[in-house]
Structures are given as structure tokens and as C-alpha cells.
Protein backbone atom coordinates (compact mmCIF):
# COMPACT_ATOMS: atom_id res chain seq x y z
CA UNK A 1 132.50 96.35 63.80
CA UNK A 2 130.31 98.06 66.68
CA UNK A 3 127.97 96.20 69.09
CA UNK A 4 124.78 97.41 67.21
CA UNK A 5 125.94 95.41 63.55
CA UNK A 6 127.37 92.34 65.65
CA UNK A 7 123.13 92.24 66.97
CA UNK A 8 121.74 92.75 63.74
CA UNK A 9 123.74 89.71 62.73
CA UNK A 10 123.16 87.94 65.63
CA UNK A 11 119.32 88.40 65.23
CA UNK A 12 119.47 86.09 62.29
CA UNK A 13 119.44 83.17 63.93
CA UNK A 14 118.74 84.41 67.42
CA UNK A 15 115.33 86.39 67.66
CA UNK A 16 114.87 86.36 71.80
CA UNK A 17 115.31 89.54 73.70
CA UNK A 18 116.21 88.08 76.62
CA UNK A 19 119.43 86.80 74.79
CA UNK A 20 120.31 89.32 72.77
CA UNK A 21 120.00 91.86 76.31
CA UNK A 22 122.59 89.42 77.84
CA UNK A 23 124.50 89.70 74.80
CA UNK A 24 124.72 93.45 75.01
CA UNK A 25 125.14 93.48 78.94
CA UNK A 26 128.22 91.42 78.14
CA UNK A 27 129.55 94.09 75.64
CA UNK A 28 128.51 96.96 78.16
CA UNK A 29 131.01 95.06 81.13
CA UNK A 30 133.90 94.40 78.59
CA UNK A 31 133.30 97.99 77.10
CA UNK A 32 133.93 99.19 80.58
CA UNK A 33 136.76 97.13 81.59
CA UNK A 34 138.99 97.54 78.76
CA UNK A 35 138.22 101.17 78.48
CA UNK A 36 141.54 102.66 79.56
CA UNK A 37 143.42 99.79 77.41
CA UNK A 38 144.07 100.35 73.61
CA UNK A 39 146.18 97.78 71.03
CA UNK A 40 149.47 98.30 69.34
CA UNK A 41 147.17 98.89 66.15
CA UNK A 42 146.30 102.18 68.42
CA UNK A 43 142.79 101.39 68.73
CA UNK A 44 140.29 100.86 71.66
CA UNK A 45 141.04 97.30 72.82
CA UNK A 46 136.88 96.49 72.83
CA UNK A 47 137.73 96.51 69.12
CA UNK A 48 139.38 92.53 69.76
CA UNK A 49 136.78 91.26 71.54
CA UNK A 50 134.11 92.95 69.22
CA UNK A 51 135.44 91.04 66.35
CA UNK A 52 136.20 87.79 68.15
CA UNK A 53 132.32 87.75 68.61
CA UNK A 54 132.02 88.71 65.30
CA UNK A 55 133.88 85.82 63.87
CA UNK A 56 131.66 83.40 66.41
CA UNK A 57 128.53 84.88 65.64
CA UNK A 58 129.46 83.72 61.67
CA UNK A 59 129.34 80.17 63.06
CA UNK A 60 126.13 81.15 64.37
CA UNK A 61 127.57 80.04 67.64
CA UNK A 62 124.76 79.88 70.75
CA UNK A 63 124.39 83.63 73.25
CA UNK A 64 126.63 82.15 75.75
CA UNK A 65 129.59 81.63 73.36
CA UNK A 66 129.30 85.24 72.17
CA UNK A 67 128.94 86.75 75.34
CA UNK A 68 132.57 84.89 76.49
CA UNK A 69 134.24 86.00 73.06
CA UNK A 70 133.01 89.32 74.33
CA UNK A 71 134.28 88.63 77.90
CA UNK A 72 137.50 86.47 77.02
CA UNK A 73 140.43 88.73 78.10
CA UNK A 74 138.08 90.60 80.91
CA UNK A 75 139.83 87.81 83.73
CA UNK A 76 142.99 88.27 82.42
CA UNK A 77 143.82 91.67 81.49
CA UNK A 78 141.70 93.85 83.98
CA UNK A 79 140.94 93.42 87.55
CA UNK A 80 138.00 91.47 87.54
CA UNK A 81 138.08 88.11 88.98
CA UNK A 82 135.77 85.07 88.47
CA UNK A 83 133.37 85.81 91.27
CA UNK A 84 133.00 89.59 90.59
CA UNK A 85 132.31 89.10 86.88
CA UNK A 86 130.06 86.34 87.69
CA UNK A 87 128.04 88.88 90.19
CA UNK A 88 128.22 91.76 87.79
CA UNK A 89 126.95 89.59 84.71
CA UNK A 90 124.07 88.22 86.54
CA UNK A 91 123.17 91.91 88.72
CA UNK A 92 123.30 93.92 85.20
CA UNK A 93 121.29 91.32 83.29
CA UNK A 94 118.82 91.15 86.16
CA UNK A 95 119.42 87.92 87.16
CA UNK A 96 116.88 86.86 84.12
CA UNK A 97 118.59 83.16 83.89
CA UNK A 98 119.41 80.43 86.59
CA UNK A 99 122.80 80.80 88.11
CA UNK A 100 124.10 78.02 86.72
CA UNK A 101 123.32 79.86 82.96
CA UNK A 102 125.82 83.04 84.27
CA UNK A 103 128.50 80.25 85.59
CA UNK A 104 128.20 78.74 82.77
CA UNK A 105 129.31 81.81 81.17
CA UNK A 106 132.26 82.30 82.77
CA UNK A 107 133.33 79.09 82.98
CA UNK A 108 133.66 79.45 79.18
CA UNK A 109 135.61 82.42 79.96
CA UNK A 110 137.97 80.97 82.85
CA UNK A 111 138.47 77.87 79.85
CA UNK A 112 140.39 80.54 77.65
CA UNK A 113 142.24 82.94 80.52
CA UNK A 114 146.00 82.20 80.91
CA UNK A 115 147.18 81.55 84.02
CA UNK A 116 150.80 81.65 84.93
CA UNK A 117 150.94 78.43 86.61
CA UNK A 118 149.74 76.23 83.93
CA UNK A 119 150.25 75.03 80.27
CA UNK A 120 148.09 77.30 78.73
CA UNK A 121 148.03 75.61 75.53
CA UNK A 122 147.30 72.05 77.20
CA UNK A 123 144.65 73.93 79.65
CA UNK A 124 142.60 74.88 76.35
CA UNK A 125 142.45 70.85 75.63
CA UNK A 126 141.45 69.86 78.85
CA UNK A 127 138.96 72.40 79.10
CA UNK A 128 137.48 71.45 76.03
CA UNK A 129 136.88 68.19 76.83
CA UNK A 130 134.32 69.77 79.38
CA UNK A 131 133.16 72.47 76.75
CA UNK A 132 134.30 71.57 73.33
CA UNK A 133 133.30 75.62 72.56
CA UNK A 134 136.10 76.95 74.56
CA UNK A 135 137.93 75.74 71.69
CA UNK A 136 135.57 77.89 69.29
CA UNK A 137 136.65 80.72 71.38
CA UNK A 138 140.55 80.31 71.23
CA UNK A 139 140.33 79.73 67.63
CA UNK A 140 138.13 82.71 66.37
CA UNK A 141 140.81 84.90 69.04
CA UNK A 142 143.65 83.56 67.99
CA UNK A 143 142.41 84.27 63.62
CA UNK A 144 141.60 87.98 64.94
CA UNK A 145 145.25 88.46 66.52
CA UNK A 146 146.95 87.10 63.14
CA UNK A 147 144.87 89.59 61.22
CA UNK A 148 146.83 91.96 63.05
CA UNK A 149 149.96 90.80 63.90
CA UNK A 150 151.31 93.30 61.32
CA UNK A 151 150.94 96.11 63.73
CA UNK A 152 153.20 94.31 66.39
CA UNK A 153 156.47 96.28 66.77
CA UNK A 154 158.67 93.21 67.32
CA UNK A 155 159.64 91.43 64.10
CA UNK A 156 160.74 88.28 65.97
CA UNK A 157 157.75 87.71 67.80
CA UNK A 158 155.54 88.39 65.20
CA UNK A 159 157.27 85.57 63.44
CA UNK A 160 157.30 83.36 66.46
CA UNK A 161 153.81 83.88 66.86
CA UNK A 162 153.25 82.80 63.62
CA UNK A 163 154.88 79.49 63.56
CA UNK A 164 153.68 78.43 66.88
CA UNK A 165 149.80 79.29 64.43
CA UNK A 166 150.79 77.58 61.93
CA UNK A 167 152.14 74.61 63.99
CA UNK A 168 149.00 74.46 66.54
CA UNK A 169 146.23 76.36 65.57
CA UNK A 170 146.34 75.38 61.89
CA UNK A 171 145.88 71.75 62.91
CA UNK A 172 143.08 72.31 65.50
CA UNK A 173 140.89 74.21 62.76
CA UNK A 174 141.83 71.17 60.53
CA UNK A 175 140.91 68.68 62.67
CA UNK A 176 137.71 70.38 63.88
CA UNK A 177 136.87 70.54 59.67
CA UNK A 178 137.26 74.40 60.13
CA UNK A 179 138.42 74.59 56.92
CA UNK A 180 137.44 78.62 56.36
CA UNK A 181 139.59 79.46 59.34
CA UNK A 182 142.43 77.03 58.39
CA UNK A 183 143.09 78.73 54.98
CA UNK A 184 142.97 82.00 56.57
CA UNK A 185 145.71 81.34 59.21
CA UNK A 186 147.54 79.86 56.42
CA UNK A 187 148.11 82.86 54.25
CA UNK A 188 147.90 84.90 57.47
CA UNK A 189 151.40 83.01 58.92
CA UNK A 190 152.90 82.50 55.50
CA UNK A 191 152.67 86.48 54.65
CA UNK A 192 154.65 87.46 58.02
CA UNK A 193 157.31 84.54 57.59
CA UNK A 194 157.57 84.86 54.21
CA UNK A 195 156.77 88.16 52.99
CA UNK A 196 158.84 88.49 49.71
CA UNK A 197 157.50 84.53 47.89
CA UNK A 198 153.84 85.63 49.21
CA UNK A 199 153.54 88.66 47.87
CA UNK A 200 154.79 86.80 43.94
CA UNK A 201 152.45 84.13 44.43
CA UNK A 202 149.95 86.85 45.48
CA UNK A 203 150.21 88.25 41.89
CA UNK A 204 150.53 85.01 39.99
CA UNK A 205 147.19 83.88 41.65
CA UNK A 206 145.65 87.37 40.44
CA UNK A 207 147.23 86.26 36.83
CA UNK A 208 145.51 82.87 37.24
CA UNK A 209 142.25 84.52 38.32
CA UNK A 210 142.43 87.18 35.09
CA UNK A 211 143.15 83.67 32.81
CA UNK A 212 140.11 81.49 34.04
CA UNK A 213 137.87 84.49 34.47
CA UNK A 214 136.46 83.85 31.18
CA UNK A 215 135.43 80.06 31.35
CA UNK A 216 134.17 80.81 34.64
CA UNK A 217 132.01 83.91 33.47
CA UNK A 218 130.50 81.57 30.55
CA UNK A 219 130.13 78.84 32.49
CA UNK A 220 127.99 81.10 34.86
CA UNK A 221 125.86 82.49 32.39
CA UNK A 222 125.46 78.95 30.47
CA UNK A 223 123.59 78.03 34.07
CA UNK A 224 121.72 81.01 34.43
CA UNK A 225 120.10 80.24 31.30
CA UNK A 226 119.68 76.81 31.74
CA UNK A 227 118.46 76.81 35.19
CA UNK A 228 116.22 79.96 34.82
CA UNK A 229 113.64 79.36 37.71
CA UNK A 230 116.54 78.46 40.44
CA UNK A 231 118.01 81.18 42.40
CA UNK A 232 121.89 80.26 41.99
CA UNK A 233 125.04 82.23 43.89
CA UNK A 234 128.19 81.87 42.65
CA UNK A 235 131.47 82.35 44.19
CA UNK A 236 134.61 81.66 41.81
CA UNK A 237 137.83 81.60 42.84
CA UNK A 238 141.62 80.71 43.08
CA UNK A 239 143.29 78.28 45.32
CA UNK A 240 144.60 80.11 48.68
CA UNK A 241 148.35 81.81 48.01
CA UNK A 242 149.79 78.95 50.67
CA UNK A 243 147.52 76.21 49.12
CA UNK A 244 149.55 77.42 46.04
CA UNK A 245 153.03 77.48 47.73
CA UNK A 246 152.37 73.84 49.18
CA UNK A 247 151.52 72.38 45.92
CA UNK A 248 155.39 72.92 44.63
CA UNK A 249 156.67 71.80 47.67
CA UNK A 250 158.33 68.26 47.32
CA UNK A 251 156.71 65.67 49.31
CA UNK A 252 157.70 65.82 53.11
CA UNK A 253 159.40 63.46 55.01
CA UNK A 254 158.18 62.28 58.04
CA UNK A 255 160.48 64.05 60.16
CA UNK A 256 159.70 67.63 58.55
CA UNK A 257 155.91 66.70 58.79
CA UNK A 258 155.81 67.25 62.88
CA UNK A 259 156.85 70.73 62.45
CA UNK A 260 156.68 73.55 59.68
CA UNK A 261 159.73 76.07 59.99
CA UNK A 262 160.25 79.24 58.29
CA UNK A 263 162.81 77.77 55.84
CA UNK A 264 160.50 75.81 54.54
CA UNK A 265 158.43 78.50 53.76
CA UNK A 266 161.35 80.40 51.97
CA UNK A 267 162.43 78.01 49.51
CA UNK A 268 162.29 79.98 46.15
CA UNK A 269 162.76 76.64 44.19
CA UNK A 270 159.44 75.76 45.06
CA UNK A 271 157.97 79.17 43.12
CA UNK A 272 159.36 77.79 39.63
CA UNK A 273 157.73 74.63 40.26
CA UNK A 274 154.57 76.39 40.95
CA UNK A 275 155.04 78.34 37.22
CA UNK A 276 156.42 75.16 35.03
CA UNK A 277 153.51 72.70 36.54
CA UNK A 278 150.57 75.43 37.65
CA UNK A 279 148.08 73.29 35.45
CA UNK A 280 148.44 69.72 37.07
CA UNK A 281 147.74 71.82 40.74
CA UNK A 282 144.60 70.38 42.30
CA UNK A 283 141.64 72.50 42.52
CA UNK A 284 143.51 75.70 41.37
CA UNK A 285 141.00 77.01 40.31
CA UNK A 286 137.37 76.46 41.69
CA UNK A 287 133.48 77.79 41.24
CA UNK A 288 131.52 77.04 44.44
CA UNK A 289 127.55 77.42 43.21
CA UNK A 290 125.03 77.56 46.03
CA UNK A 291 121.69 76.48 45.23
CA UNK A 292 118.40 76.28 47.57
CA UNK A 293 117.73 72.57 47.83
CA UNK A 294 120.33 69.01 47.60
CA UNK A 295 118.11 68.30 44.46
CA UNK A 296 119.59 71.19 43.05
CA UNK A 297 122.95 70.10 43.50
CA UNK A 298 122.34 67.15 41.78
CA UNK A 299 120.69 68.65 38.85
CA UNK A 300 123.11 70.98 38.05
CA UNK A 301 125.49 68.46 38.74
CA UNK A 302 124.21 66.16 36.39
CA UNK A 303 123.77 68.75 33.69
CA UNK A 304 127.43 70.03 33.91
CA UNK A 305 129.19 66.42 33.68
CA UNK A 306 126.97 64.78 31.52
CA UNK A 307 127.16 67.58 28.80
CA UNK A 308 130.98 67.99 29.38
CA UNK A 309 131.44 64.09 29.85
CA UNK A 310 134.60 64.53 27.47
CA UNK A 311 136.15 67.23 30.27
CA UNK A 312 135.49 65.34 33.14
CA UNK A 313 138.59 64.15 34.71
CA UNK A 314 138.56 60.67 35.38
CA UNK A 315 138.36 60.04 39.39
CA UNK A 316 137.59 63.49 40.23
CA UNK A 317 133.60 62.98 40.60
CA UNK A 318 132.66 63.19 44.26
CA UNK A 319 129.44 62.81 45.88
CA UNK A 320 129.73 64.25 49.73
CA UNK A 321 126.28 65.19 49.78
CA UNK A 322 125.06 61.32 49.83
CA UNK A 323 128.50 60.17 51.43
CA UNK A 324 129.54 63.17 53.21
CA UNK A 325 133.40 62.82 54.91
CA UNK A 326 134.04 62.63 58.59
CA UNK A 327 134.57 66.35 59.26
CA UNK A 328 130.87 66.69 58.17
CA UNK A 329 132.33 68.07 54.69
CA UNK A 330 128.82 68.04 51.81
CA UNK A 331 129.07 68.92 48.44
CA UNK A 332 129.52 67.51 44.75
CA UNK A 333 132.33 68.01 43.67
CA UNK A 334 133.89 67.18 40.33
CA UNK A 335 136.83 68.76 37.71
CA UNK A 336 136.34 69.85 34.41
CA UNK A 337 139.01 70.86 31.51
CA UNK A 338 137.99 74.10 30.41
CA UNK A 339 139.06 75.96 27.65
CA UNK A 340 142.10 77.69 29.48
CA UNK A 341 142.81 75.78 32.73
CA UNK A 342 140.76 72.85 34.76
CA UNK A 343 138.40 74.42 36.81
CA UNK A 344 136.65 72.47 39.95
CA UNK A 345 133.01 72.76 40.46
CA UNK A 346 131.93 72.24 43.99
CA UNK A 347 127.60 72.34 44.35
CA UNK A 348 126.04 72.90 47.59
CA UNK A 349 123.20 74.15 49.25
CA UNK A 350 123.82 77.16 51.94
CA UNK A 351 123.92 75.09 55.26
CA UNK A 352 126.37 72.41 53.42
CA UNK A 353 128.60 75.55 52.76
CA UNK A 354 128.54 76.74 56.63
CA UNK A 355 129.05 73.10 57.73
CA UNK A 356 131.91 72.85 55.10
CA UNK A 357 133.83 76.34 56.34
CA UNK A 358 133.38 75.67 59.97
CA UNK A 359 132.90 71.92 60.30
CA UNK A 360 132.60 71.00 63.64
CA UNK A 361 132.59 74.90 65.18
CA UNK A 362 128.90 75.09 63.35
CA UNK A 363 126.56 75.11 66.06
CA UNK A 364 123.32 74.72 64.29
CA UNK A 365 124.42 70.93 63.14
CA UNK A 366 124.49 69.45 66.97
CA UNK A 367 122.99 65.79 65.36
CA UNK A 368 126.39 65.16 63.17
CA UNK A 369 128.80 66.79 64.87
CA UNK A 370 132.23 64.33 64.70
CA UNK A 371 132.90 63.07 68.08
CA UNK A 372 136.34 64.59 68.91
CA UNK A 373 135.71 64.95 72.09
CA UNK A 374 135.85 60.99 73.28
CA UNK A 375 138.57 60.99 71.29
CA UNK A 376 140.63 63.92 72.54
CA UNK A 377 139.56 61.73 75.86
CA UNK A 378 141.29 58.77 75.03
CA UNK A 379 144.53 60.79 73.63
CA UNK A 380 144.88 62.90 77.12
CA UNK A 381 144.65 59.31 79.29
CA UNK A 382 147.55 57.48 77.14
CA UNK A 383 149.47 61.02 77.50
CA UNK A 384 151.94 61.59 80.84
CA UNK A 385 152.70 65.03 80.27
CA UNK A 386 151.67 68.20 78.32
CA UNK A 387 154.42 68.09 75.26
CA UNK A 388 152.87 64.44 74.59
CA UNK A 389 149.08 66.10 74.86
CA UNK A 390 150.23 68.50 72.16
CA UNK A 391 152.24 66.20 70.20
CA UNK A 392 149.35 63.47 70.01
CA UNK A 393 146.62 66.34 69.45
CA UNK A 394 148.31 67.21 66.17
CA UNK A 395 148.52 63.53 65.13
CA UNK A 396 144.72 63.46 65.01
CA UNK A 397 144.95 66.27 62.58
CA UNK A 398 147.43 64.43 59.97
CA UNK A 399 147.15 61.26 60.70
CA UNK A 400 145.26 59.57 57.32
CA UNK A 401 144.06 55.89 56.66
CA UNK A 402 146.08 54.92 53.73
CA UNK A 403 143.81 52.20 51.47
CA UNK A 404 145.75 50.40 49.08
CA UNK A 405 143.37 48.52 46.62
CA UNK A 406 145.06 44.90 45.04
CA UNK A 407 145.77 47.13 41.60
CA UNK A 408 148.35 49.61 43.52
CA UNK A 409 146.21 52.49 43.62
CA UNK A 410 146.50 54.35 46.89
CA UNK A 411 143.71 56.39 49.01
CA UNK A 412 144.14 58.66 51.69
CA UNK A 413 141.36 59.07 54.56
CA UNK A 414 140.46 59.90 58.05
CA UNK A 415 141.20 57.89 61.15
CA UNK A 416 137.12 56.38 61.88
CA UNK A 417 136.11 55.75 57.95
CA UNK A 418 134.31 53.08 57.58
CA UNK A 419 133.66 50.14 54.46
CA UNK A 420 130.86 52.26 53.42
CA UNK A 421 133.32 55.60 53.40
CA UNK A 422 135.86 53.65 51.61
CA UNK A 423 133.33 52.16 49.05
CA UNK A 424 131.71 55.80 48.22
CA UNK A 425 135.80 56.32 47.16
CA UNK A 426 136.05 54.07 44.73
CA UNK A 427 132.47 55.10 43.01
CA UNK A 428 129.93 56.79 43.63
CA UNK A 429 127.34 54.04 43.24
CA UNK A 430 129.07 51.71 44.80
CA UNK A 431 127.79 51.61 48.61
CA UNK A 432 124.36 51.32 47.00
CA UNK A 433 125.32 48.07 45.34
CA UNK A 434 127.63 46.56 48.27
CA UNK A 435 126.11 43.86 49.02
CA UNK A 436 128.69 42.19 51.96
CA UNK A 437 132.08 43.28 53.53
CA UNK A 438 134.45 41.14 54.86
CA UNK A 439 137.35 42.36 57.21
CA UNK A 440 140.15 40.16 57.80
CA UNK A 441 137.96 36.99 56.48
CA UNK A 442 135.05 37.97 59.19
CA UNK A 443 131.86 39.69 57.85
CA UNK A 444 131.25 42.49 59.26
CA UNK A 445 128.31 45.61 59.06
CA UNK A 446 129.01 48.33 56.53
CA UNK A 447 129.32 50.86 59.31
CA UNK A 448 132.61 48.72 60.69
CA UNK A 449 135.40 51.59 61.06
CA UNK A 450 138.96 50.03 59.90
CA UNK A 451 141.58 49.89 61.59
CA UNK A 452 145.46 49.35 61.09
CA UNK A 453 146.41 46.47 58.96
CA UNK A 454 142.69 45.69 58.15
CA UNK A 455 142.17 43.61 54.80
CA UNK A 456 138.52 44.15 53.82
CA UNK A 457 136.93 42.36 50.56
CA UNK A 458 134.00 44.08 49.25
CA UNK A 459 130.79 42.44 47.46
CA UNK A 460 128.22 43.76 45.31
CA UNK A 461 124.58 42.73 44.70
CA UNK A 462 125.45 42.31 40.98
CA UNK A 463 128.11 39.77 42.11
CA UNK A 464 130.85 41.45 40.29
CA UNK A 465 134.48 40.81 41.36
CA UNK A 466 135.78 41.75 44.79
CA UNK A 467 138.02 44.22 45.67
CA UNK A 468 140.66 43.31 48.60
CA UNK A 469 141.86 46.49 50.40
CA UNK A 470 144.91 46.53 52.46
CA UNK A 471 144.78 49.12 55.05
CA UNK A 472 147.40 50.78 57.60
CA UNK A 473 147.96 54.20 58.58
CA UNK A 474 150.08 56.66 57.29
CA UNK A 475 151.12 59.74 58.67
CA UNK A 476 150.25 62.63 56.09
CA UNK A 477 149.47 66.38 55.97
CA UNK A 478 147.07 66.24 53.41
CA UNK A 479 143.95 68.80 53.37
């Protein structure tokens, strides 16, 4: 990565000069102020901060973001200080903006600089509560380091470094719907702390990939014929090797859910579970199909279930494009058995797929954004130190709703669903029908969010039989 590609990416979204000048100014100060510093990898240290903006300009994150990925260790590893970066920034760019558009800048970059007196990890959730994108920045630095971590020297800290990921980070991305950069810091912390079982499941998802790579290639062509006049992309592919490794793992107490440790990660028992059961693993294997328009999705949609109706898995038809989940997530999704193994087809236009890797880091969808930020509010004001801010901060991120309909069955969701999200679980249609809700006897609006204990009874239009719902939390690491 070199400044000149990170602009022609940039330019994709972003077509003023003006911004794309500060953008380089910002590389041209970091440039200079890392010049005499290089990484363990050997290379120029600008190479970090290159790629950091790389991985924000992929969220199509806004100039000023980019410009304090560039800028993010500038404070902290060199000699600048606030002020003189602040002057240098606004003198080199010609003082072009207002001064509060330069502060701005650096107050993004002050949000993410360590300083010896604080919590640093608590000091990146209070200063996202004034700028939720100083999380953005932390995140995409933080997936850069673990792609090299392997070039750190010190065995122990590259494994401490990767549980304190896989216990912090891994959970922010989750709750922020940052899904993309969640299963990447997975597999990145699972291949340092447990070299040996990755590197098996590695191959055995390369075997899985080799067995389904026929349906999938028929299944593609079957659409290309069908669908002749509709540009479709297709991107098959295997569940992620810790996705794998979690789905032998027995069920976790509560205890072992507040913390993941590295011999839990080690357990070679879990590796013949994976073999004897790999067909009953959920979405194992999976063909995402990108279409142009949400009518699209639902053509194809309709056209692959309704002419494998016999395949279709029963409960495993999902509309998030209508009823999308909290963390903004859109797509159909459903599972069909194929010839070899069951394969999960998940249909989406382009900006539900950039919504669905980076959830709430996705600048361009400001209008549905989840608000986190009230919420991370309220967690920091019943908190009276920082091990409780970090302890309740991961809580958001595995805490589920668990609904318990009158016949047993049990469903997981997020903390805020409402009747209307819990409805769109059961079926499809049935928010459209829903004619009244009642929650704890009281009637109340289909947008009503439920809360602990809540008993909710659920009418349709066609009068059918209601459904009592019992529901209470439950605390879950479930993706």
C-alpha cells in the first residue's frame, strides 16, 4: 500500500480536492515523523499507518477519519505534541478549513494516543462517547497489528496480545456489527495461540471447500442462465477456521463465557467433533450472491427455494432485507441440502454487503446507525471504576434476549428487539399480519422493545391463535 493507491480508493466515494489535499498533507507529516522509525517486520513504520487508513478508507470512512488513521501514533511515538501538529496540519494544508475542522482532527487523534497516566483501554470508551469514530480508528489499528504480530520476537507477548484481542477487541467489532473485522481477529488470535489445531482445521476447511465446490459451481451457472439480463457476483465460501473450531466446542458455562483462555483454544477433543459432526455445522458452507437492486434479492430468492422447496431446511428462511437485525445486518438468507453438504445462500445487494461487514463502522449509512452510543452512556454512569467499564462493555456484546415461545422452542436476540423483531423470527410474513401485541396483559405498539421477564401475546389480522412469549435475558456468545 502507498499513498497514491490509498487516493485512488479514496476517490471513490470522495471526489473533492480540497479533501483529498488534506488527506495527502496528513500522509506527508506522518511520512516525515516516522521517518527514522521502522517495525520489527523491518519495514518503514509509515507502512502501519498507511494500511490503518487503508482498512478505514474500506468503510468508506469520512477525510477526517483517514487523515487520524494516518496521524494516530504521530502524538505518541515522535515528538510532536497536540498544539504543534495542530499548527503544522492547518499551515501545510493552507489553512483551507475552519479551525475547528483541524481540531477536530486531532482530537480524533489525541482519542487513540496512550497516555501513561490513564486506562488506555477505558480512555478509548470515553472518548467514543464524544466521537464514536475514535473507535473506528482503534479497531482498524489494532486488525493491522494482529496481521503482523507474527514478526514480534517475543512469543509470550505475542500470545498475550492476542488474548487480550480476542477478549476486547473481538467483542467491540461484534457489538458495533463489524462482523468482517470480527472473523478476521478471530483466526488472526486463534493462529498465534493455537498454531498446531489451526493449521488442521486450515486444511480440513480447504477439504470442505474442494467437496462443495461442485454444487456451488452448478448452482452458479444454473443462475447465470436463469437470470441472464442481471449482473450477479458471487463469492462462495467456507465458514472461518475459528467459526469451525467453535462449532465443536461444548456449550460454555457461564463462568468460561467472561473470558476465552488459550486452553480453550487447545483442546484437540474438540477437532474430532468437528470431523464426526462437520455436516450438522451451521452455515459451513455459504454462497454470498450480490445483485444490483433488493428486487433482485428477492427474485433469485424466490427462484432458488421455491424450485428446491424439498432442500430447504425448515426454519432456516430469513428475510433481513424487510426485517433487518439490530446491528443493521440485510440480506436473505436461507439453507439448502445440496447434493454433497448444506450450503447457505445469503442474497444482497452491494451496500447491504458493506453494512453487513462493517455494521455500525459504515459511514455512508448515518440514518440507521444502532445507537450504541446512549447506551455505552448509560453503562459508563452505573460503572465506579474502569474494570467494571470493561466488564459491562463486553456484556453488551453477548448479552442475548432469550424468547421462549409456550411450545419450548427457544430464540436468541439482541438486547432492544422489539414485537415486530421477534414476530419477523417466527415467519417471515408474520409482522405483516400482526394485528395487536400485548405485553404483560397491556397493549402496546409493535415498535415496544422487551425487556426482562416480558410476556407478550401476539395477534394476527386473520385471528389465528396467539402465541405467548416468555422473555428474560440470557447471557450468550452467540454470533
Amino acid at each position: 500500500m502507498d499513498i497514491a493507491t490509498l487516493l485512488v480508493e479514496l476517490e471513490r466515494y470522495i471526489a473533492s480536492a480540497e479533501e483529498l489535499s488534506l488527506v495527502k498533507v496528513a500522509f506527508q507529516i506522518a511520512s516525515l515523523a516516522h521517518q527514522k522509525q521502522r517495525r520489527e517486520s523491518g519495514e518503514p513504520y509509515i507502512t502501519h499507518p498507511l494500511e490503518v487508513a487503508h482498512i478505514l478508507v474500506s468503510m468508506h470512512q469520512d477525510t477526517d477519519t483517514i487523515c487520524a488513521g494516518l496521524l494516530h501514533d504521530v502524538i505518541e511515538d515522535t515528538d510532536y505534541t497536540k498544539e504543534s501538529l495542530l499548527k503544522e496540519l492547518q499551515y501545510l494544508h493552507g489553512y483551507s478549513f475552519s479551525d475547528e475542522r483541524y481540531q477536530n482532527i486531532i482530537h480524533l487523534v489525541d482519542g487513540v494516543t496512550k497516555v501513561k497516566q490513564e486506562n488506555y483501554d477505558t480512555k478509548i470508551i470515553k472518548a467514543t462517547l464524544e466521537d464514536e469514530r475514535i473507535i473506528m480508528i482503534k479497531l482498524a489499528d489494532r486488525l493491522h497489528n494482529m496481521r503482523t504480530l507474527q514478526f514480534k520476537k517475543d512469543k509470550a507477548k505475542r500470545k498475550k496480545i492476542a488474548l487480550k484481542t480476542f477478549n476486547q477487541f473481538v467483542p467491540w467489532a461484534k457489538y458495533l456489527g463489524a462482523y468482517k473485522i470480527k472473523y478476521e481477529l478471530e483466526d488472526l488470535c486463534f493462529q498465534i495461540l493455537s498454531p498446531d489445531i489451526y493449521q488442521k482445521l486450515k486444511q480440513f476447511q480447504s477439504v470442505i471447500y474442494e467437496t462443495a465446490i461442485l454444487d456451488l459451481n452448478q448452482r452458479m451457472k444454473e443462475l447465470d442462465h436463469v437470470f441472464l439480463e442481471k449482473q450477479i457476483y458471487y463469492y462462495p465460501k467456507v465458514k472461518d477456521v475459528y467459526g469451525i473450531y467453535k462449532s465443536g466446542y461444548p456449550p460454555l458455562d457461564t463462568d468460561q463465557k467472561k473470558q476465552i483462555t488459550e486452553e480453550m483454544l487447545t483442546d484437540e477433543t474438540v477437532l474430532k467433533n468437528v470431523y464426526q459432526n462437520y455436516k450438522t455445522i451451521p452455515e459451513l458452507v455459504q454462497l454470498k450472491i450480490i445483485v444490483d437492486t433488493k428486487e433482485d434479492c428477492y427474485e433469485i430468492g424466490d427462484y432458488l427455494s421455491k424450485q428446491n422447496a424439498f432442500s430447504l431446511l425448515p426454519n432456516t428462511y430469513y428475510d433481513y432485507i424487510q426485517y433487518p437485525k439490530k446491528n443493521m445486518y440485510q440480506s436473505l438468507d436461507f439453507i439448502l441440502n445440496e447434493l454433497w453438504l448444506p450450503i447457505q445462500y445469503q442474497i444482497r445487494t452491494n451496500q447491504m454487503d458493506l453494512k453487513n461487514c462493517y455494521g455500525n463502522l459504515y459511514h455512508e449509512d448515518t440514518k440507521n446507525k444502532i445507537d450504541f452510543v446512549s447506551r455505552l452512556q448509560k453503562l459508563i454512569d452505573a460503572c465506579s471504576n474502569d474494570a467494571e467499564i470493561l466488564n459491562c462493555f463486553k456484556k453488551l456484546a453477548t448479552t442475548k434476549i432469550c424468547v421462549t415461545t409456550l411450545s419450548g422452542e427457544k430464540i436468541l436476540m439482541d438486547p432492544g428487539n422489539t414485537v415486530t423483531d421477534f414476530a419477523a423470527r417466527i415467519a417471515s410474513t408474520l409482522p405483516e399480519r400482526m394485528n395487536q401485541a400485548y405485553v404483560n396483559g397491556v397493549a402496546v405498539r409493535k415498535d415496544y422493545v422487551l425487556e426482562d421477564g416480558d410476556v407478550v401475546v401476539i395477534k394476527t389480522k386473520e385471528l389465528e391463535s396467539t402465541k405467548n412469549i416468555n422473555v428474560g435475558y440470557q447471557k450468550q456468545k452467540v454470533d
